[in-house]
C-alpha atoms as a PDB file:
ATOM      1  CA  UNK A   1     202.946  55.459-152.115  1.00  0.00           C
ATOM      2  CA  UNK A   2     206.563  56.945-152.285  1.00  0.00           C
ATOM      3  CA  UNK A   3     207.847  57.347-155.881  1.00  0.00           C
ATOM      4  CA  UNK A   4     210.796  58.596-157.631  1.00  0.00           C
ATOM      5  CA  UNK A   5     209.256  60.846-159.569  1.00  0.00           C
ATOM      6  CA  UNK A   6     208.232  63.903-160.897  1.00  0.00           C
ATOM      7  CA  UNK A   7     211.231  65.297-158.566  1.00  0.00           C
ATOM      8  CA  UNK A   8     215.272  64.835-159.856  1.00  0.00           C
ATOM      9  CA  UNK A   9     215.549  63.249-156.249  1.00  0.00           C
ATOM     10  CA  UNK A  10     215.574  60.216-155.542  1.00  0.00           C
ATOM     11  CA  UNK A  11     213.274  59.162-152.559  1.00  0.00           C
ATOM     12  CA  UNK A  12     215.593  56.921-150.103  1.00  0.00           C
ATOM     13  CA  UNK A  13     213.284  54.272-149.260  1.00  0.00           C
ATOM     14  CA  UNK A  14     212.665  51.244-151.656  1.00  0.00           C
ATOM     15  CA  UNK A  15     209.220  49.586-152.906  1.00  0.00           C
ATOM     16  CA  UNK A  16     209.377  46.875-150.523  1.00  0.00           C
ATOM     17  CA  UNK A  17     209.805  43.073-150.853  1.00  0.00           C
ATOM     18  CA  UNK A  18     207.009  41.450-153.329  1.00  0.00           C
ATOM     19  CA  UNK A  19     205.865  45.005-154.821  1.00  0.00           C
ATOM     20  CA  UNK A  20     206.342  46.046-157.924  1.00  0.00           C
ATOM     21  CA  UNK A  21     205.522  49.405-159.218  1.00  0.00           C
ATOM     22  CA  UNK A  22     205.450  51.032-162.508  1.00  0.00           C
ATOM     23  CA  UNK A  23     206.209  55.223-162.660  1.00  0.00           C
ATOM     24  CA  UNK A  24     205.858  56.749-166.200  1.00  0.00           C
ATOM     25  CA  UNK A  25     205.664  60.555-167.630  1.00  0.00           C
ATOM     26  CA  UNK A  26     206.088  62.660-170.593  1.00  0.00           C
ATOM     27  CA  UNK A  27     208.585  65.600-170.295  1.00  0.00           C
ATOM     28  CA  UNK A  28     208.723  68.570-172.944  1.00  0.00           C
ATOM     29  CA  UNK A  29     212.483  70.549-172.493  1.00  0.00           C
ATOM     30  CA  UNK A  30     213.048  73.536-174.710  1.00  0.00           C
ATOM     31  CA  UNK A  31     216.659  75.047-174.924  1.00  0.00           C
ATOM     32  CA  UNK A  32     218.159  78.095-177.060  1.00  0.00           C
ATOM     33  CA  UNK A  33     221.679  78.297-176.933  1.00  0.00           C
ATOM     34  CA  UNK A  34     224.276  79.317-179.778  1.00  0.00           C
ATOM     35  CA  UNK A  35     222.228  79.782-182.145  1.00  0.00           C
ATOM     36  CA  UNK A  36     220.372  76.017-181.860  1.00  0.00           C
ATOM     37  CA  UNK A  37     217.094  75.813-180.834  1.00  0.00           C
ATOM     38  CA  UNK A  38     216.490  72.621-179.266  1.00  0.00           C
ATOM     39  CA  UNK A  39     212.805  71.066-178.709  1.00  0.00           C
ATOM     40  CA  UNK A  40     212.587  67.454-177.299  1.00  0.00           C
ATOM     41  CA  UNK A  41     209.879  65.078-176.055  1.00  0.00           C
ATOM     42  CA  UNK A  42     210.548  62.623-173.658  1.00  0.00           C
ATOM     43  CA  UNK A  43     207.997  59.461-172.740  1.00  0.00           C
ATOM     44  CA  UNK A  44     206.942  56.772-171.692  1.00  0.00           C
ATOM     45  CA  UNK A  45     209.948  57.352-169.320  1.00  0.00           C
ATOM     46  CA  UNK A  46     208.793  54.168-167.805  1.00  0.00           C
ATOM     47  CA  UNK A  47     210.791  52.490-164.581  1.00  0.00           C
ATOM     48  CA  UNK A  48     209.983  49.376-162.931  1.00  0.00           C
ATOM     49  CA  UNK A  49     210.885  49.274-159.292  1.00  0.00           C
ATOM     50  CA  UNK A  50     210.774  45.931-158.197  1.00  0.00           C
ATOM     51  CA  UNK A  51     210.321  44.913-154.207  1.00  0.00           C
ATOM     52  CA  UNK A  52     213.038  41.207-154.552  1.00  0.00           C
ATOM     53  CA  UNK A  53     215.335  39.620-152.131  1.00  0.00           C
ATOM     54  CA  UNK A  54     214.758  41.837-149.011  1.00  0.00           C
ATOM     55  CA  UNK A  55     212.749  44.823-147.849  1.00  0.00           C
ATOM     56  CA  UNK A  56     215.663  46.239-148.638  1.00  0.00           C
ATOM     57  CA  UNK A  57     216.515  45.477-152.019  1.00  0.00           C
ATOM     58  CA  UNK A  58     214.751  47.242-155.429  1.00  0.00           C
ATOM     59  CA  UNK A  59     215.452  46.186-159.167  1.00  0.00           C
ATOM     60  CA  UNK A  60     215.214  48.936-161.295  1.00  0.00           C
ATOM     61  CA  UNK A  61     215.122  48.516-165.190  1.00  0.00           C
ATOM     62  CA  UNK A  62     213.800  52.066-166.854  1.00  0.00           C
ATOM     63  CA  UNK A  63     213.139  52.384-170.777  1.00  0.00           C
ATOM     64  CA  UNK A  64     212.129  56.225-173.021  1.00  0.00           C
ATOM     65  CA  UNK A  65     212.031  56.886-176.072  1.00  0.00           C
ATOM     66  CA  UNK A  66     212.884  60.751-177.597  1.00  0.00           C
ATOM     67  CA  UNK A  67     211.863  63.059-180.097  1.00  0.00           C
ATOM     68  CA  UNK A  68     214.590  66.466-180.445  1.00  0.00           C
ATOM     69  CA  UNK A  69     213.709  68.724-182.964  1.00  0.00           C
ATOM     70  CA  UNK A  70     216.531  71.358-183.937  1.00  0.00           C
ATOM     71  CA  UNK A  71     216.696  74.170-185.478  1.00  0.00           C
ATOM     72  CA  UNK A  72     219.815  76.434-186.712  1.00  0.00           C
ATOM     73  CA  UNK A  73     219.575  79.295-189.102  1.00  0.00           C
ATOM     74  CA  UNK A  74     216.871  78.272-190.182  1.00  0.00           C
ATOM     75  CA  UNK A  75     217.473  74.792-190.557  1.00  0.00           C
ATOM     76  CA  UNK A  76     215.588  71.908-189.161  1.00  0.00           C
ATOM     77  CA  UNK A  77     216.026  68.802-188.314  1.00  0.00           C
ATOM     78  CA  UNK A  78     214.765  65.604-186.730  1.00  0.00           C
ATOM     79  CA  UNK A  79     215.750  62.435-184.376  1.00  0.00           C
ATOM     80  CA  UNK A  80     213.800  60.334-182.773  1.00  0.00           C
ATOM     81  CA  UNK A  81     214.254  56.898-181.508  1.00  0.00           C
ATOM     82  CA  UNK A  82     214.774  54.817-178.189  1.00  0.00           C
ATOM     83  CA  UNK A  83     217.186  56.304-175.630  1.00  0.00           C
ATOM     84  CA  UNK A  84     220.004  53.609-173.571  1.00  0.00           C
ATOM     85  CA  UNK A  85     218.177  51.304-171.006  1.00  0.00           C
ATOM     86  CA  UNK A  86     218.354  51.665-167.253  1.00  0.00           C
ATOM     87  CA  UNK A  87     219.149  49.517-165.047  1.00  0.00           C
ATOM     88  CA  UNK A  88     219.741  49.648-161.120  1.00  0.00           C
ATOM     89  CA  UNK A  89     219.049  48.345-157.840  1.00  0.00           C
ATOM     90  CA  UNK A  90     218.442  50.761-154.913  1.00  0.00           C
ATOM     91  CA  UNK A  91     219.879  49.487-151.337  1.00  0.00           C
ATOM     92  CA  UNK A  92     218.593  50.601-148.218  1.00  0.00           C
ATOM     93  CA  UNK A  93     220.926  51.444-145.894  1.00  0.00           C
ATOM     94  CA  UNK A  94     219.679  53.024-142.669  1.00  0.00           C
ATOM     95  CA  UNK A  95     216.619  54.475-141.333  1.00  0.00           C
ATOM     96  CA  UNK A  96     216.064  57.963-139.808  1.00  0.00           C
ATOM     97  CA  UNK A  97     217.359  58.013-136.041  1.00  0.00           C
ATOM     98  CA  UNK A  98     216.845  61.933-134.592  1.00  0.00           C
ATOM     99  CA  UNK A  99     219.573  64.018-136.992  1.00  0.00           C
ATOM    100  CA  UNK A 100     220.581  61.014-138.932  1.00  0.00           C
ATOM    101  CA  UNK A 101     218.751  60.275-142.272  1.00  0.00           C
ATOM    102  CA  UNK A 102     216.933  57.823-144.029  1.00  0.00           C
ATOM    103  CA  UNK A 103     219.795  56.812-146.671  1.00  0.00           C
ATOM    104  CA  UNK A 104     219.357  54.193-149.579  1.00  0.00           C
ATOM    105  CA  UNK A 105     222.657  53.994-152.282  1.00  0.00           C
ATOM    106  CA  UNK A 106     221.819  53.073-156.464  1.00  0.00           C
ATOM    107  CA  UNK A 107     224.110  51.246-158.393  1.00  0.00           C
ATOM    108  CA  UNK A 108     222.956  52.104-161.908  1.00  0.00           C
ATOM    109  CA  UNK A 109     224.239  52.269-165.554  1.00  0.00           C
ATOM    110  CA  UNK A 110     222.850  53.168-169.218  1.00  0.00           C
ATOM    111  CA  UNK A 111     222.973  50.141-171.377  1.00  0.00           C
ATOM    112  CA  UNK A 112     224.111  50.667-174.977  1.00  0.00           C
ATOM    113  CA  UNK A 113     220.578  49.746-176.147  1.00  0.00           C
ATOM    114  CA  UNK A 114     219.660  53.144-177.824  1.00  0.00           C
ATOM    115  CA  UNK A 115     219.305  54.006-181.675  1.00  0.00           C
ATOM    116  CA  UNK A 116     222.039  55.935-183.220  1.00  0.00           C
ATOM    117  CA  UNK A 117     221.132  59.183-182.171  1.00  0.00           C
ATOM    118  CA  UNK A 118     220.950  58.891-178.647  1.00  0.00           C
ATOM    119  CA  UNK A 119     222.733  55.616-177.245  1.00  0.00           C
ATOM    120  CA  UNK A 120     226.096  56.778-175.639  1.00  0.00           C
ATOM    121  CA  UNK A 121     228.068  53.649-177.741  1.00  0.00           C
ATOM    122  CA  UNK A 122     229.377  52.794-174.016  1.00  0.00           C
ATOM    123  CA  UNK A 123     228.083  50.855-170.696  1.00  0.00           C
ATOM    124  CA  UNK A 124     227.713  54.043-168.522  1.00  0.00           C
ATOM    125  CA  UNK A 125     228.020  53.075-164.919  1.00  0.00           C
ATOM    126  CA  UNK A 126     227.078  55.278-161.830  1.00  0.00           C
ATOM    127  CA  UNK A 127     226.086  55.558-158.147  1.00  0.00           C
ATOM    128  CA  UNK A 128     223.471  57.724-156.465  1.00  0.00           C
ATOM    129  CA  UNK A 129     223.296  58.372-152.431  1.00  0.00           C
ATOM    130  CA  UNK A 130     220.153  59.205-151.595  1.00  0.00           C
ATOM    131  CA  UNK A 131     219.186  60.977-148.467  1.00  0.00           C
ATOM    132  CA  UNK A 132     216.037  62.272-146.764  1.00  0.00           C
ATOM    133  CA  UNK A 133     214.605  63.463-143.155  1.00  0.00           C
ATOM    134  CA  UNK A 134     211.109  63.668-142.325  1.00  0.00           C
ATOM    135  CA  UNK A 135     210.944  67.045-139.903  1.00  0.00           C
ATOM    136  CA  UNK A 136     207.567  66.875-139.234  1.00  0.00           C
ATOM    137  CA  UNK A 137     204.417  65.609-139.886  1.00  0.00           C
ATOM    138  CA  UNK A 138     203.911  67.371-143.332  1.00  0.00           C
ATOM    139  CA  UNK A 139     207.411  68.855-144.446  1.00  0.00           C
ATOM    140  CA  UNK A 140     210.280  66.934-145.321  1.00  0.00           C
ATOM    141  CA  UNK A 141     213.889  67.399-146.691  1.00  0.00           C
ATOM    142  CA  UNK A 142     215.641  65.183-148.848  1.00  0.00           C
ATOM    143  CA  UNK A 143     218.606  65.005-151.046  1.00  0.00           C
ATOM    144  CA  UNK A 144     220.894  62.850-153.583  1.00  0.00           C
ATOM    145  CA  UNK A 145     224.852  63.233-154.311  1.00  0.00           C
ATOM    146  CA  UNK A 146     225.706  61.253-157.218  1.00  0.00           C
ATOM    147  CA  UNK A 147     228.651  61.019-160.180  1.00  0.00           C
ATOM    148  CA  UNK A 148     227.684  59.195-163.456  1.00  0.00           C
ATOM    149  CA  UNK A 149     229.837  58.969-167.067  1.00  0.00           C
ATOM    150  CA  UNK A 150     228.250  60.916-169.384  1.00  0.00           C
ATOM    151  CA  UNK A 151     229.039  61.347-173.022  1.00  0.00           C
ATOM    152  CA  UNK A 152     229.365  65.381-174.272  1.00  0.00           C
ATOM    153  CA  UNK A 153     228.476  66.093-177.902  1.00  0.00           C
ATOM    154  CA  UNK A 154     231.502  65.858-179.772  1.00  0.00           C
ATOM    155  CA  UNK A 155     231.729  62.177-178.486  1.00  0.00           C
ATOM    156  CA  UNK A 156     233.938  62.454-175.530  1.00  0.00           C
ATOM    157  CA  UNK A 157     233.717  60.807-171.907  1.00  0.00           C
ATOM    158  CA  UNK A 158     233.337  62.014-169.012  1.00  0.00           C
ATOM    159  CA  UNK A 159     232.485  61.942-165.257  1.00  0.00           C
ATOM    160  CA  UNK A 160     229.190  63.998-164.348  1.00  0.00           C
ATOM    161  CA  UNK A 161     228.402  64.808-160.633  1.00  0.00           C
ATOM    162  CA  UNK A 162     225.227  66.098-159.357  1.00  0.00           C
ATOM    163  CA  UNK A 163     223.766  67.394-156.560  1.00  0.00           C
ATOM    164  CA  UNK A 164     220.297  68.229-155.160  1.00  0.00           C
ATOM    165  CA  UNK A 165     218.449  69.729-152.610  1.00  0.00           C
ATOM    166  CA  UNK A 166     214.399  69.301-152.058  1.00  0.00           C
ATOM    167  CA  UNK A 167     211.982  70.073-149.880  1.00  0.00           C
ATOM    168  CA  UNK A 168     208.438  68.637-149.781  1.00  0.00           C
ATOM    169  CA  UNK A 169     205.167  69.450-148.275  1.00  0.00           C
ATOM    170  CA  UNK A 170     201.853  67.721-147.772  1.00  0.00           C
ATOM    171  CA  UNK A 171     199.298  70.065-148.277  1.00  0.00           C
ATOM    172  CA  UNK A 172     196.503  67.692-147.301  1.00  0.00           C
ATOM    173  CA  UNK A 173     196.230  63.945-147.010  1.00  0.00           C
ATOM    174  CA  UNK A 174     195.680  63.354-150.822  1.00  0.00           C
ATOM    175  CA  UNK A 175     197.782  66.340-151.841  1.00  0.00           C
ATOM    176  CA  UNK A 176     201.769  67.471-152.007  1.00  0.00           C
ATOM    177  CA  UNK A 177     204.027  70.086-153.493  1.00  0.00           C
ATOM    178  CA  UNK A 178     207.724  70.632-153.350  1.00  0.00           C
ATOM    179  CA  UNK A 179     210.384  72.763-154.719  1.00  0.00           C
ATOM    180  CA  UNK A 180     214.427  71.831-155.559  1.00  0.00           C
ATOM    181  CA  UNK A 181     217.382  72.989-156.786  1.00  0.00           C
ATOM    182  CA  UNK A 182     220.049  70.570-158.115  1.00  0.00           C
ATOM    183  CA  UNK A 183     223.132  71.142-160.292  1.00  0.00           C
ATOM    184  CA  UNK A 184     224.532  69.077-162.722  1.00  0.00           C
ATOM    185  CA  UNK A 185     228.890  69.514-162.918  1.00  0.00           C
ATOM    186  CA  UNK A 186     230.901  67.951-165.120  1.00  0.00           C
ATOM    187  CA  UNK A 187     234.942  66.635-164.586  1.00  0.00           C
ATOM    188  CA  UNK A 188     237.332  66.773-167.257  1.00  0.00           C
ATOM    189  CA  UNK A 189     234.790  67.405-169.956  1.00  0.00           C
ATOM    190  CA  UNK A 190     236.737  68.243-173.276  1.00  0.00           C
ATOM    191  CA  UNK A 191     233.675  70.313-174.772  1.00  0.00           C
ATOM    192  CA  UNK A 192     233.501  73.681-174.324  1.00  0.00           C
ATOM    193  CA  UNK A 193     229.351  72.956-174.156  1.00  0.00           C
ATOM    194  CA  UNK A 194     229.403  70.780-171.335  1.00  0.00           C
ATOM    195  CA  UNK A 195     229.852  73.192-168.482  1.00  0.00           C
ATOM    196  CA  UNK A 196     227.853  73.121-164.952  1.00  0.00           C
ATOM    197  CA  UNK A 197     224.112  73.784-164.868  1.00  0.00           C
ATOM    198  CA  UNK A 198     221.847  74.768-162.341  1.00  0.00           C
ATOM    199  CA  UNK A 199     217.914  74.217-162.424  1.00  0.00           C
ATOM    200  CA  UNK A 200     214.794  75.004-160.561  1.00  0.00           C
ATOM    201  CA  UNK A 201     212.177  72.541-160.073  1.00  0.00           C
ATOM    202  CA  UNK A 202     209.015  72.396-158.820  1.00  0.00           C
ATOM    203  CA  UNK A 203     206.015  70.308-158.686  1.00  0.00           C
ATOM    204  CA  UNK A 204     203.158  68.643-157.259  1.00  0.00           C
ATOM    205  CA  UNK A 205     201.691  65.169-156.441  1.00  0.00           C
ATOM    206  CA  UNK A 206     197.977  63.907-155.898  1.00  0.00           C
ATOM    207  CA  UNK A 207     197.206  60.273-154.404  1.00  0.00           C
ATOM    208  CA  UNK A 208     194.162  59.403-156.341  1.00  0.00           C
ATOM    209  CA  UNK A 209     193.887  56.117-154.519  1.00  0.00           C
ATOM    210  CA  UNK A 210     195.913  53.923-152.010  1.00  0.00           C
ATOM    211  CA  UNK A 211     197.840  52.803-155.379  1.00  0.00           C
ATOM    212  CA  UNK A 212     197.684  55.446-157.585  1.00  0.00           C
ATOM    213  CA  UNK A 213     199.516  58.541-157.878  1.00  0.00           C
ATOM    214  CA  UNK A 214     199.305  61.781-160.587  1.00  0.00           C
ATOM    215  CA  UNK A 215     202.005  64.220-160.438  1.00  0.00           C
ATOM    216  CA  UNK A 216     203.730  66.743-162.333  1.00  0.00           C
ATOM    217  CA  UNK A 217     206.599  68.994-162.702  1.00  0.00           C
ATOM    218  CA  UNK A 218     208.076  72.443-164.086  1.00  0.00           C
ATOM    219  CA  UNK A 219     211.580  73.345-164.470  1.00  0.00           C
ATOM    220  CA  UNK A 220     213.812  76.225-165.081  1.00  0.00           C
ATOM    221  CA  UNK A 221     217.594  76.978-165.784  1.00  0.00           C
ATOM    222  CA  UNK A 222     219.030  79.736-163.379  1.00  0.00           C
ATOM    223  CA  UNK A 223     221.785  80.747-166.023  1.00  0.00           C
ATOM    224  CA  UNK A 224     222.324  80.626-169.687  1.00  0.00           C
ATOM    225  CA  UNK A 225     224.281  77.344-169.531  1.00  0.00           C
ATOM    226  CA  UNK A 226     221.261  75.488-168.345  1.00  0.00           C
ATOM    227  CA  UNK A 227     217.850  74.270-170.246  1.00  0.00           C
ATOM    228  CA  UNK A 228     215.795  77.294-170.586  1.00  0.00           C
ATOM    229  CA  UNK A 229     212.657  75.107-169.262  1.00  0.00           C
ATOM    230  CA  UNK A 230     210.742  71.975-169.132  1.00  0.00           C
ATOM    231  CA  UNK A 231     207.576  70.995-168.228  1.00  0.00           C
ATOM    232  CA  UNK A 232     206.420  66.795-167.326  1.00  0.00           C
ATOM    233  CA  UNK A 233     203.757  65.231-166.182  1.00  0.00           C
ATOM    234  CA  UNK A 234     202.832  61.628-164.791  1.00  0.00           C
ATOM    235  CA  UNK A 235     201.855  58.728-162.941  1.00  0.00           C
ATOM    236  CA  UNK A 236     202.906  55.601-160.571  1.00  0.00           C
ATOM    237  CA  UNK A 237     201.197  52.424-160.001  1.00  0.00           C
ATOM    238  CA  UNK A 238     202.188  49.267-157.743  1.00  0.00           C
ATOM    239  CA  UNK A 239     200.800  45.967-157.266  1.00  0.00           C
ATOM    240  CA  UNK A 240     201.546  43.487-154.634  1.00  0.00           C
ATOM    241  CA  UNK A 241     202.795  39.597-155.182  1.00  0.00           C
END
Protein backbone atom coordinates (compact mmCIF):
# COMPACT_ATOMS: atom_id res chain seq x y z
CA UNK A 1 0.00 0.00 0.00
CA UNK A 2 1.90 3.14 -1.35
CA UNK A 3 0.17 6.45 -0.45
CA UNK A 4 0.69 10.03 -0.86
CA UNK A 5 0.60 10.88 2.38
CA UNK A 6 1.61 11.97 5.53
CA UNK A 7 4.93 13.06 3.49
CA UNK A 8 4.83 16.59 1.09
CA UNK A 9 6.16 14.01 -1.59
CA UNK A 10 4.49 12.61 -3.82
CA UNK A 11 5.08 8.77 -4.22
CA UNK A 12 5.73 8.15 -8.18
CA UNK A 13 3.80 5.14 -8.69
CA UNK A 14 -0.07 5.25 -9.21
CA UNK A 15 -2.99 3.07 -7.49
CA UNK A 16 -3.29 0.82 -10.30
CA UNK A 17 -6.08 0.12 -12.85
CA UNK A 18 -9.60 -0.81 -11.02
CA UNK A 19 -8.37 0.45 -7.40
CA UNK A 20 -9.55 3.07 -5.77
CA UNK A 21 -8.24 4.38 -2.57
CA UNK A 22 -9.27 6.92 -0.13
CA UNK A 23 -6.21 8.89 2.09
CA UNK A 24 -7.55 11.35 4.75
CA UNK A 25 -5.85 13.33 7.88
CA UNK A 26 -6.20 16.17 10.17
CA UNK A 27 -3.26 18.68 10.27
CA UNK A 28 -2.87 21.40 13.16
CA UNK A 29 -0.17 24.40 11.77
CA UNK A 30 0.64 27.15 14.21
CA UNK A 31 2.53 30.32 12.89
CA UNK A 32 3.68 33.70 14.73
CA UNK A 33 4.85 36.18 12.50
CA UNK A 34 4.40 40.13 12.63
CA UNK A 35 2.62 40.32 15.24
CA UNK A 36 -0.34 37.63 13.95
CA UNK A 37 -0.69 34.60 15.54
CA UNK A 38 -2.08 32.17 13.27
CA UNK A 39 -3.79 28.72 14.46
CA UNK A 40 -5.48 26.52 11.73
CA UNK A 41 -7.06 23.07 11.48
CA UNK A 42 -7.04 21.25 8.50
CA UNK A 43 -9.36 17.86 7.78
CA UNK A 44 -10.85 15.59 6.34
CA UNK A 45 -8.08 16.41 3.75
CA UNK A 46 -9.64 13.62 1.87
CA UNK A 47 -8.18 12.47 -1.84
CA UNK A 48 -9.51 9.87 -3.97
CA UNK A 49 -6.95 8.18 -6.13
CA UNK A 50 -8.62 6.35 -8.63
CA UNK A 51 -6.84 3.19 -10.63
CA UNK A 52 -8.96 4.15 -14.61
CA UNK A 53 -7.88 3.74 -18.12
CA UNK A 54 -4.42 2.07 -17.63
CA UNK A 55 -2.09 0.87 -14.91
CA UNK A 56 -0.83 3.88 -15.59
CA UNK A 57 -3.35 6.37 -15.23
CA UNK A 58 -4.82 7.83 -11.54
CA UNK A 59 -7.83 10.35 -11.12
CA UNK A 60 -7.34 12.40 -8.34
CA UNK A 61 -10.22 14.66 -6.93
CA UNK A 62 -9.16 15.90 -3.13
CA UNK A 63 -11.69 18.01 -0.87
CA UNK A 64 -10.72 19.93 3.15
CA UNK A 65 -12.28 21.99 4.90
CA UNK A 66 -10.32 24.79 7.42
CA UNK A 67 -10.61 26.38 10.58
CA UNK A 68 -7.70 29.61 11.10
CA UNK A 69 -8.00 31.29 14.15
CA UNK A 70 -6.02 34.74 14.38
CA UNK A 71 -5.00 36.73 16.69
CA UNK A 72 -3.38 40.43 16.59
CA UNK A 73 -2.99 42.68 19.55
CA UNK A 74 -5.15 41.12 21.12
CA UNK A 75 -7.69 40.68 18.68
CA UNK A 76 -9.31 37.54 17.51
CA UNK A 77 -10.83 36.33 14.90
CA UNK A 78 -12.39 33.42 13.05
CA UNK A 79 -12.82 31.63 9.42
CA UNK A 80 -13.77 28.57 8.70
CA UNK A 81 -15.24 27.00 5.70
CA UNK A 82 -14.39 24.61 2.67
CA UNK A 83 -11.02 25.18 0.97
CA UNK A 84 -10.82 25.02 -3.43
CA UNK A 85 -11.25 21.37 -4.76
CA UNK A 86 -8.49 19.25 -6.20
CA UNK A 87 -8.34 17.74 -8.99
CA UNK A 88 -5.52 15.72 -10.93
CA UNK A 89 -4.47 12.75 -12.66
CA UNK A 90 -1.01 11.24 -11.94
CA UNK A 91 0.82 9.60 -15.17
CA UNK A 92 3.31 7.07 -14.92
CA UNK A 93 6.06 7.53 -16.87
CA UNK A 94 8.95 5.11 -16.40
CA UNK A 95 10.04 2.57 -14.03
CA UNK A 96 13.35 2.32 -12.09
CA UNK A 97 16.20 0.88 -14.47
CA UNK A 98 19.78 0.85 -12.25
CA UNK A 99 20.41 4.95 -11.72
CA UNK A 100 17.29 5.94 -13.48
CA UNK A 101 14.08 6.51 -11.36
CA UNK A 102 10.71 5.55 -11.00
CA UNK A 103 9.03 8.92 -12.41
CA UNK A 104 5.16 9.62 -12.58
CA UNK A 105 4.13 13.59 -13.74
CA UNK A 106 0.51 15.34 -12.04
CA UNK A 107 -1.43 17.60 -13.90
CA UNK A 108 -3.44 19.27 -11.14
CA UNK A 109 -5.37 22.53 -10.37
CA UNK A 110 -7.51 24.15 -7.37
CA UNK A 111 -11.03 24.63 -8.47
CA UNK A 112 -12.72 27.88 -7.39
CA UNK A 113 -15.08 25.82 -5.18
CA UNK A 114 -14.03 27.31 -1.73
CA UNK A 115 -16.04 29.76 0.64
CA UNK A 116 -14.96 33.29 0.72
CA UNK A 117 -12.23 33.01 2.93
CA UNK A 118 -10.17 30.57 1.40
CA UNK A 119 -11.08 29.91 -2.42
CA UNK A 120 -8.31 31.64 -4.55
CA UNK A 121 -11.37 33.37 -6.95
CA UNK A 122 -9.18 31.68 -9.89
CA UNK A 123 -8.72 28.05 -11.64
CA UNK A 124 -5.14 27.43 -10.29
CA UNK A 125 -3.38 25.07 -12.59
CA UNK A 126 -0.05 23.15 -11.86
CA UNK A 127 2.30 20.22 -12.56
CA UNK A 128 4.23 17.99 -10.18
CA UNK A 129 7.29 15.53 -11.33
CA UNK A 130 7.59 13.04 -9.09
CA UNK A 131 10.63 10.95 -8.64
CA UNK A 132 11.82 8.06 -6.46
CA UNK A 133 14.64 5.15 -6.27
CA UNK A 134 14.40 2.21 -4.20
CA UNK A 135 18.33 1.64 -2.96
CA UNK A 136 17.74 -1.22 -1.13
CA UNK A 137 15.58 -3.44 0.39
CA UNK A 138 14.43 -1.07 3.27
CA UNK A 139 15.68 2.58 2.38
CA UNK A 140 14.52 4.56 -0.35
CA UNK A 141 14.91 8.12 -1.84
CA UNK A 142 12.40 10.02 -3.50
CA UNK A 143 11.63 13.45 -4.64
CA UNK A 144 9.05 15.98 -6.45
CA UNK A 145 9.90 19.36 -8.49
CA UNK A 146 6.83 21.17 -9.10
CA UNK A 147 5.51 25.05 -9.94
CA UNK A 148 1.81 25.85 -9.11
CA UNK A 149 -0.14 29.58 -9.16
CA UNK A 150 -0.71 30.54 -5.93
CA UNK A 151 -2.58 33.53 -4.66
CA UNK A 152 -0.47 35.83 -1.80
CA UNK A 153 -2.58 37.72 0.73
CA UNK A 154 -3.17 40.96 -0.62
CA UNK A 155 -4.86 39.14 -3.63
CA UNK A 156 -2.14 38.93 -6.12
CA UNK A 157 -0.98 35.97 -8.53
CA UNK A 158 1.67 34.25 -8.71
CA UNK A 159 3.85 31.26 -9.76
CA UNK A 160 5.02 29.01 -6.68
CA UNK A 161 7.82 26.37 -7.19
CA UNK A 162 8.72 23.72 -4.83
CA UNK A 163 11.08 21.34 -4.21
CA UNK A 164 11.66 18.26 -2.00
CA UNK A 165 13.89 15.82 -0.90
CA UNK A 166 12.87 12.47 1.25
CA UNK A 167 14.20 9.63 2.42
CA UNK A 168 12.30 6.61 3.78
CA UNK A 169 12.99 3.60 5.81
CA UNK A 170 11.21 0.39 6.68
CA UNK A 171 11.85 -0.36 10.04
CA UNK A 172 10.07 -3.71 9.96
CA UNK A 173 7.54 -5.28 7.65
CA UNK A 174 4.48 -3.45 9.21
CA UNK A 175 6.48 -0.37 10.15
CA UNK A 176 8.23 2.92 8.33
CA UNK A 177 9.71 6.29 9.12
CA UNK A 178 11.18 8.99 6.99
CA UNK A 179 12.49 12.41 7.17
CA UNK A 180 12.37 15.51 4.29
CA UNK A 181 13.17 18.74 3.60
CA UNK A 182 11.30 20.70 0.87
CA UNK A 183 11.10 24.43 0.12
CA UNK A 184 8.43 26.30 -1.09
CA UNK A 185 9.77 29.65 -3.58
CA UNK A 186 7.76 31.96 -4.97
CA UNK A 187 8.26 34.07 -8.67
CA UNK A 188 7.25 37.49 -9.04
CA UNK A 189 5.24 37.59 -5.86
CA UNK A 190 4.18 41.33 -5.22
CA UNK A 191 3.84 40.77 -1.29
CA UNK A 192 6.46 41.43 0.77
CA UNK A 193 4.95 38.16 2.95
CA UNK A 194 5.28 35.72 0.37
CA UNK A 195 8.97 35.01 0.42
CA UNK A 196 10.71 31.34 0.22
CA UNK A 197 10.23 28.85 3.05
CA UNK A 198 11.97 25.97 4.11
CA UNK A 199 10.48 23.06 6.36
CA UNK A 200 11.42 19.93 8.13
CA UNK A 201 9.30 16.99 8.08
CA UNK A 202 9.18 13.91 9.53
CA UNK A 203 6.99 11.04 10.12
CA UNK A 204 5.99 7.59 10.34
CA UNK A 205 3.68 4.93 8.76
CA UNK A 206 2.15 1.55 10.17
CA UNK A 207 0.36 -1.09 7.75
CA UNK A 208 -2.34 -2.30 9.99
CA UNK A 209 -3.53 -4.69 7.34
CA UNK A 210 -2.90 -5.53 3.58
CA UNK A 211 -5.38 -2.40 3.01
CA UNK A 212 -5.01 -0.28 5.70
CA UNK A 213 -2.52 2.19 6.58
CA UNK A 214 -2.07 4.78 9.89
CA UNK A 215 0.47 7.37 9.61
CA UNK A 216 1.47 10.59 10.87
CA UNK A 217 3.58 13.57 10.57
CA UNK A 218 5.51 16.58 12.36
CA UNK A 219 6.83 19.59 10.80
CA UNK A 220 9.06 22.47 11.42
CA UNK A 221 10.14 25.83 9.71
CA UNK A 222 14.05 26.21 9.52
CA UNK A 223 13.76 30.15 9.46
CA UNK A 224 11.42 32.80 10.55
CA UNK A 225 9.73 33.05 7.13
CA UNK A 226 8.39 29.57 7.43
CA UNK A 227 5.37 27.97 9.68
CA UNK A 228 6.73 27.69 13.08
CA UNK A 229 5.22 23.94 13.20
CA UNK A 230 2.58 21.50 12.41
CA UNK A 231 1.63 18.38 13.49
CA UNK A 232 -1.05 15.66 11.21
CA UNK A 233 -2.11 12.55 11.49
CA UNK A 234 -3.99 9.88 9.24
CA UNK A 235 -5.09 7.10 7.27
CA UNK A 236 -5.46 5.35 3.62
CA UNK A 237 -7.78 2.77 2.49
CA UNK A 238 -8.26 1.04 -1.09
CA UNK A 239 -10.65 -1.29 -2.47
CA UNK A 240 -10.48 -3.21 -5.62
CA UNK A 241 -13.25 -3.22 -8.67
Amino acid sequence: LVTDRPDFTESSSTVGLGRVQLEMGYTFVEDDSAGTRTRTNVAPQALFRIGMIAEWFELRIGQTWVEERTSTLGVRNTESGADDMYIGAKIALTEQCCCWPEMAIIPQALVPTGDDAFTNDQFMPGVNWVYSWELNDCVSLAGSTQGNRARDDSGEYYTEFAQSVAVGVGLTDRLGAYSEWYGLFPHSANDPGARPQHIFNGGFTDLLTNDIQFNGEACVGLHLRSVDYLVGTGFATRRYE
